[in-house]
Structures are given as C-alpha cells and as structure tokens.
C-alpha atoms as a PDB file:
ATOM      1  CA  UNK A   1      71.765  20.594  30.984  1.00  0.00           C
ATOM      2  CA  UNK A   2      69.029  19.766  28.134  1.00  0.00           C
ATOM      3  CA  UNK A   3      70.589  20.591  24.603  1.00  0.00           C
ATOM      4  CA  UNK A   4      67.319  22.130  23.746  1.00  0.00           C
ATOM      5  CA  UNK A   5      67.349  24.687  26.307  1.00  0.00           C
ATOM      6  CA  UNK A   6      70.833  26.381  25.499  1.00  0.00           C
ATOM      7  CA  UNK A   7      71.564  28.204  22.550  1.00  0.00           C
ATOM      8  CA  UNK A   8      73.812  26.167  20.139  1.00  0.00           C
ATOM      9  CA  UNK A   9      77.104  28.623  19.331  1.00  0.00           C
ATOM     10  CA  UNK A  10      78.902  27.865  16.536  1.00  0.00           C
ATOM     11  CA  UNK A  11      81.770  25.168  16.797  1.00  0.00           C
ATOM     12  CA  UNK A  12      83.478  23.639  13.921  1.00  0.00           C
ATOM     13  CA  UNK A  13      83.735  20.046  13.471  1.00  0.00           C
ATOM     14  CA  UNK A  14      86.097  19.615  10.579  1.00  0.00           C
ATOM     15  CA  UNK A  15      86.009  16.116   9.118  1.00  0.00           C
ATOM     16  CA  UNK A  16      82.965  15.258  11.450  1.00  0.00           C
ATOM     17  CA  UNK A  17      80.344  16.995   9.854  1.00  0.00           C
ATOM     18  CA  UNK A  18      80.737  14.528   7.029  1.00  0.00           C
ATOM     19  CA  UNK A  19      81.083  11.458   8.765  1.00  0.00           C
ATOM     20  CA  UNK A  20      78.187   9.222   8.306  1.00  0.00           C
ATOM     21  CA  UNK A  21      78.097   7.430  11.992  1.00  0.00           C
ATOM     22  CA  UNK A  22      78.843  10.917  13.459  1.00  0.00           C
ATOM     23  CA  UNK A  23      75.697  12.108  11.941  1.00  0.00           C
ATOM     24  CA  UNK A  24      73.343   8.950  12.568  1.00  0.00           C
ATOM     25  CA  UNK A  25      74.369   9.491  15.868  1.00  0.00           C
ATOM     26  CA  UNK A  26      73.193  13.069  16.693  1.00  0.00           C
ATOM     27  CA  UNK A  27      69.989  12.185  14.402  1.00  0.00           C
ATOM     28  CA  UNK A  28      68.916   8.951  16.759  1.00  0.00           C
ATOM     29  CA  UNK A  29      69.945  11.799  19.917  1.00  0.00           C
ATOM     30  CA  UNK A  30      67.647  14.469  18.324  1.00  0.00           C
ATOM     31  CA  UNK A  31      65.010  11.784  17.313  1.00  0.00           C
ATOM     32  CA  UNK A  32      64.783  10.574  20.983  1.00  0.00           C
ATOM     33  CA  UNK A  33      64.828  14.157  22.505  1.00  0.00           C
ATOM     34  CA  UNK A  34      62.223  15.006  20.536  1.00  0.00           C
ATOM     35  CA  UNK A  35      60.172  11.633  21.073  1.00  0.00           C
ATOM     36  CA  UNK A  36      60.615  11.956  24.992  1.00  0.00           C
ATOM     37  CA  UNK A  37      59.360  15.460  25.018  1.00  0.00           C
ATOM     38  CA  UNK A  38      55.904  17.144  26.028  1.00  0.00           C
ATOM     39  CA  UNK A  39      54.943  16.096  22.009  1.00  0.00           C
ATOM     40  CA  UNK A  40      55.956  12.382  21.996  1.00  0.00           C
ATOM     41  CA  UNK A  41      53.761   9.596  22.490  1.00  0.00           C
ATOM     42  CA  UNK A  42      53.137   8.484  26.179  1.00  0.00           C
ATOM     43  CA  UNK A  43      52.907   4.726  27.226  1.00  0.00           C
ATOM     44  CA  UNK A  44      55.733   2.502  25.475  1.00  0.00           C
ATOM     45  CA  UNK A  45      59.237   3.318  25.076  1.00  0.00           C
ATOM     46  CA  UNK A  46      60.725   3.386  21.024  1.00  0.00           C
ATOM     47  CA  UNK A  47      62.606   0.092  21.804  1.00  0.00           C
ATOM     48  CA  UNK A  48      59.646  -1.424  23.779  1.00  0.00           C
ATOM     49  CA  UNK A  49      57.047  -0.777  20.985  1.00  0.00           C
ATOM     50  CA  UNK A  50      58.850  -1.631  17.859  1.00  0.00           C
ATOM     51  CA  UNK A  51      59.769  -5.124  19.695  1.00  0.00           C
ATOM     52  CA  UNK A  52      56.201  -5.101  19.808  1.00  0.00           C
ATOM     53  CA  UNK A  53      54.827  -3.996  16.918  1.00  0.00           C
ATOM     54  CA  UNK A  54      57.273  -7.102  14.733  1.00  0.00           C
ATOM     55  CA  UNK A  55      56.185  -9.873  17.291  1.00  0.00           C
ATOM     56  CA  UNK A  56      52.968  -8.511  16.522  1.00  0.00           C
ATOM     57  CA  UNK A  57      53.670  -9.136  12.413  1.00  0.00           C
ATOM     58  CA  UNK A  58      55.201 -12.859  13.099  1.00  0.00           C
ATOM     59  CA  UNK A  59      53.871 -14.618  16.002  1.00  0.00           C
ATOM     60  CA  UNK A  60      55.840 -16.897  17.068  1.00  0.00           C
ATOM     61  CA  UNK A  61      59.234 -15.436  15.603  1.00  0.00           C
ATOM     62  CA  UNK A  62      62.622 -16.721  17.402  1.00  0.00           C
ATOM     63  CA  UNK A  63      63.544 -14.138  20.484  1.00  0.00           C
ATOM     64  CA  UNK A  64      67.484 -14.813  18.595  1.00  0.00           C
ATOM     65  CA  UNK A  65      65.919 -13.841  14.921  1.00  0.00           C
ATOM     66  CA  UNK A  66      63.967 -10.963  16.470  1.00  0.00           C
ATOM     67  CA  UNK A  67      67.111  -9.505  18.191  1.00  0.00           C
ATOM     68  CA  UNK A  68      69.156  -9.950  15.099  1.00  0.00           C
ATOM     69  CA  UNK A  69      66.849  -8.475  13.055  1.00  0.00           C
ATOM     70  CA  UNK A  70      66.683  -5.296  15.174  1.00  0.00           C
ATOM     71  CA  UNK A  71      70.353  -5.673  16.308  1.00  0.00           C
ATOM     72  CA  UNK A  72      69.320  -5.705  19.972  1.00  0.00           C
ATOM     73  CA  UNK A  73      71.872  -7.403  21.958  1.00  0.00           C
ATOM     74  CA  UNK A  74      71.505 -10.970  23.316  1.00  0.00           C
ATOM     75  CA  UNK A  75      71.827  -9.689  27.073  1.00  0.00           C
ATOM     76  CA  UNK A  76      69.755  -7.011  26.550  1.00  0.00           C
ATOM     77  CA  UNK A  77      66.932  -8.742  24.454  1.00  0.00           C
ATOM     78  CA  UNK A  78      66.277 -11.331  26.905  1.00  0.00           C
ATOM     79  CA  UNK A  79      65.978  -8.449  29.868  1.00  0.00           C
ATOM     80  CA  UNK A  80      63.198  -6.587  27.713  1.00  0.00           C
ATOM     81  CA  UNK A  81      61.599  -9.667  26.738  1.00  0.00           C
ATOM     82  CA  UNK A  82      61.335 -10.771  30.544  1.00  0.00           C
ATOM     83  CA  UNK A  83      59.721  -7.000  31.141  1.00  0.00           C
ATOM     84  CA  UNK A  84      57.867  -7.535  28.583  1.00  0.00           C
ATOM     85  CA  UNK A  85      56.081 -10.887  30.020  1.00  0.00           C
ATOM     86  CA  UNK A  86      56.530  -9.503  33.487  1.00  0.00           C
ATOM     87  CA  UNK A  87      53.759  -6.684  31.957  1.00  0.00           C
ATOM     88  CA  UNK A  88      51.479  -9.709  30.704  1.00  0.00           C
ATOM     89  CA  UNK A  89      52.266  -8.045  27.009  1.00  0.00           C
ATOM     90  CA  UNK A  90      54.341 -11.355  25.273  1.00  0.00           C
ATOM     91  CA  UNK A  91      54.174 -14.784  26.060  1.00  0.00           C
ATOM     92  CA  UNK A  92      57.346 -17.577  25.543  1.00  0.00           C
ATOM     93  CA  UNK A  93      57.120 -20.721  24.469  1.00  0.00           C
ATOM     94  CA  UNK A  94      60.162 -22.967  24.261  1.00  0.00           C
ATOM     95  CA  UNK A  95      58.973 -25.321  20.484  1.00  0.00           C
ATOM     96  CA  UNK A  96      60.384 -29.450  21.607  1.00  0.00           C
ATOM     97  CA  UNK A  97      62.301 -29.627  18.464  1.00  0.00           C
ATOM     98  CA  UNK A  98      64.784 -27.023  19.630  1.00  0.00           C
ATOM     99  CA  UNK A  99      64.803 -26.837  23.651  1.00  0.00           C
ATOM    100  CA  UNK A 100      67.459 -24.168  23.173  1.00  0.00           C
ATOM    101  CA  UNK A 101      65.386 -21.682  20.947  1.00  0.00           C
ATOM    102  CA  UNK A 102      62.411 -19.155  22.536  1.00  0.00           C
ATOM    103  CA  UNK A 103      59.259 -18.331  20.225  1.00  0.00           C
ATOM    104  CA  UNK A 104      57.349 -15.182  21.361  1.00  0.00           C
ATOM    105  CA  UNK A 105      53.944 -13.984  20.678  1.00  0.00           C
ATOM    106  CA  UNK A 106      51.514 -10.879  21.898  1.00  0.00           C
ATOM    107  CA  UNK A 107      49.007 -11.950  24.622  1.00  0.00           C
ATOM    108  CA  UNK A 108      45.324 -10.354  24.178  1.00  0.00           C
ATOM    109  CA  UNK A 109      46.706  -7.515  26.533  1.00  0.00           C
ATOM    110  CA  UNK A 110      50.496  -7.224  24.234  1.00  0.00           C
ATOM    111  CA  UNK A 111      47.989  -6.641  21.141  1.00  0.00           C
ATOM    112  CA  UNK A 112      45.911  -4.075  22.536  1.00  0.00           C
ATOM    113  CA  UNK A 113      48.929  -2.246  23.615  1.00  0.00           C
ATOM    114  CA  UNK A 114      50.377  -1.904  19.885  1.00  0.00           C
ATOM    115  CA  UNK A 115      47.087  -1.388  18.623  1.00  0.00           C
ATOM    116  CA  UNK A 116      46.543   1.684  21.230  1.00  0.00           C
ATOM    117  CA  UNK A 117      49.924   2.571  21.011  1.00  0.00           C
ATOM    118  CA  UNK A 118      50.559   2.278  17.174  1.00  0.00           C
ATOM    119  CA  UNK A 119      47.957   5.251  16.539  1.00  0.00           C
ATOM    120  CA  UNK A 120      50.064   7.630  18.446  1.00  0.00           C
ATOM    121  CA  UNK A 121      52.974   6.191  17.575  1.00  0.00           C
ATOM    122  CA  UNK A 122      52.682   6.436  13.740  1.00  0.00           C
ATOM    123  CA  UNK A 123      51.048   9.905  14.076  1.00  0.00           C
ATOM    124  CA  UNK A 124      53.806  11.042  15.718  1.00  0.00           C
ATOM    125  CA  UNK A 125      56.521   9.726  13.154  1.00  0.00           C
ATOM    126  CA  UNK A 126      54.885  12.118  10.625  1.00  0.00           C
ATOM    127  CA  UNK A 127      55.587  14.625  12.186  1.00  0.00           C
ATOM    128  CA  UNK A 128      59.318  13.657  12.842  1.00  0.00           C
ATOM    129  CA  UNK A 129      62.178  14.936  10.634  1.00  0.00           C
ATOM    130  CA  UNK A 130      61.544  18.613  10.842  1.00  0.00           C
ATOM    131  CA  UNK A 131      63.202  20.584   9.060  1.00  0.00           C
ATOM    132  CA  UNK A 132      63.433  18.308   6.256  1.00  0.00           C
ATOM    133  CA  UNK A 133      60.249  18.248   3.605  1.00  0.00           C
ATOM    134  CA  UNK A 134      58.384  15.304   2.713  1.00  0.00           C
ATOM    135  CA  UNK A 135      60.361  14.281  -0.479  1.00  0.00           C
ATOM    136  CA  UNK A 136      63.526  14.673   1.855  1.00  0.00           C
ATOM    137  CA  UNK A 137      61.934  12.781   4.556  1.00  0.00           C
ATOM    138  CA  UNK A 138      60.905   9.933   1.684  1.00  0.00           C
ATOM    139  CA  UNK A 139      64.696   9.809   0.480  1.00  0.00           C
ATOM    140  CA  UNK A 140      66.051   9.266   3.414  1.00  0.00           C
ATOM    141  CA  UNK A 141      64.403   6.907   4.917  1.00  0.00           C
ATOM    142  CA  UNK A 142      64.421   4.692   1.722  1.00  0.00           C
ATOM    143  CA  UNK A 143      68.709   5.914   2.417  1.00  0.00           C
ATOM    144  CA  UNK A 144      68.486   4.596   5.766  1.00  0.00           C
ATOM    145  CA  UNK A 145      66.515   1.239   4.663  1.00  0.00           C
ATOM    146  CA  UNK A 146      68.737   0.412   2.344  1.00  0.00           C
ATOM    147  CA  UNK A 147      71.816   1.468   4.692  1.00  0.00           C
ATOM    148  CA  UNK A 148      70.292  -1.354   7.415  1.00  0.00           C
ATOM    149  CA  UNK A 149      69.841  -3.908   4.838  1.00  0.00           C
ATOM    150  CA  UNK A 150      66.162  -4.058   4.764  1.00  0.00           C
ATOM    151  CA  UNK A 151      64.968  -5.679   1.258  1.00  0.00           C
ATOM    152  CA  UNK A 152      61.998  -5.199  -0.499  1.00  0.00           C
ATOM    153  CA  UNK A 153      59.109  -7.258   1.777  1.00  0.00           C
ATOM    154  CA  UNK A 154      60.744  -6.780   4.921  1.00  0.00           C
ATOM    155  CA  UNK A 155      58.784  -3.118   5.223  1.00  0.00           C
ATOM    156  CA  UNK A 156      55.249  -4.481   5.863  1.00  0.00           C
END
C-alpha cells in the first residue's frame, strides 16, 4: 500500500529519529514519491537525467569518473549507460591511449533530451522540500553538499 494514502499514526522511533542515514533515507523515499507522482516531471527517470545532465557539462568524461562521482555502481553504470546508447541519447568512445577506459558524450538527440527535460526538471526541484522554507531549503542543501564532498566549482 502507497505511504501517501494511509494515515501515518504515531510510532516512536527512539534513537532513530536522530540518526543521520535513517533520515537521508526516508528523505530520498519521500523525494522519489513525490517526483514519481501526478506532479513530477514525465520523460527521464532522476538517475537517468542527472547522468545526463553531467555528461552534458564534460563531454567526454570517463564512464569510471562519472560513476564515482555520482557513486553509481560499476555494474550498474555500465547497464544505464548501454540504455542510454540503446536510446541514441550518449555515444562511447574507447580514447587509444587507454583501451581499458570509456569516454561518453550526448548525441544531438542526448542534448535535446536534457535541454527539454532540464526545464521541467529544475522547475520541479523548486518546488521540492515542502514543508521546509526557502532559507531552510538553502541550508540544507549547502548541508547535504558539503556532507557528499562537493567543493566549491563542482556545483556548475
């Protein structure tokens, strides 16, 4: 049954309500809930778009470095990546001074799908956070950046 729908009675959690992973946890649940409902975006998936949207802001990157950087498995990178071309969205290329490594960039249709999708995507991410106000919202995602080790640059 949908969380949504029921009513929530109250349960007590004890230690849990202050545990940091406990907490990211039913955030990313809500987050995708809410994404995945009548008001979220249509087209690409979170995962699908945000591999996107960085191949988009270094063509060329390393599938390894891309996966890293947004701790996507090894396994499961190279499955979405091979979606991903299967769509005609990215393109490999395997560079002959390392046979081993696999550069990716957007194809003419992979670029029109962020830029179509981006609009929606972003407009939607406004609006996600509820109940928290904007200065809330501001803290913590600058929290959350610095919690994932993103440094100053690494945002645009």
């Amino acid at each position: 049954m949908d969380v949504s729908s029921r009513r929530i009675e109250r349960v007590k959690l004890g230690e849990l309500s202050g545990s940091l992973g406990f907490l990211l946890r039913l955030a990313q649940l809500r987050a995708f809930e809410e994404f995945f409902s009548d008001r979220g975006p249509r087209g690409l998936k979170p995962g699908e778009f945000s591999v996107l949207w960085v191949i988009a802001r270094n063509p060329g990157i390393r599938q390894s470095l891309l996966g890293q950087r947004l701790m996507i498995k090894r396994a499961h990178m190279t499955k979405l990546i091979r979606v991903l071309e299967d769509l005609g969205l990215v393109s490999r290329r395997t560079p002959e001074t390392d046979r081993r490594a696999v550069e990716l960039t957007l194809t003419a249709k992979g670029r029109q799908a962020v830029e179509t999708s981006s609009t929606e995507f972003f407009s939607y991410e406004e609006t996600t956070g509820e109940p928290l106000n904007d200065g809330e919202r501001t803290q913590l995602i600058s929290l959350l950046q610095k919690y994932v080790g993103l440094r100053e640059g690494e945002a645009r």
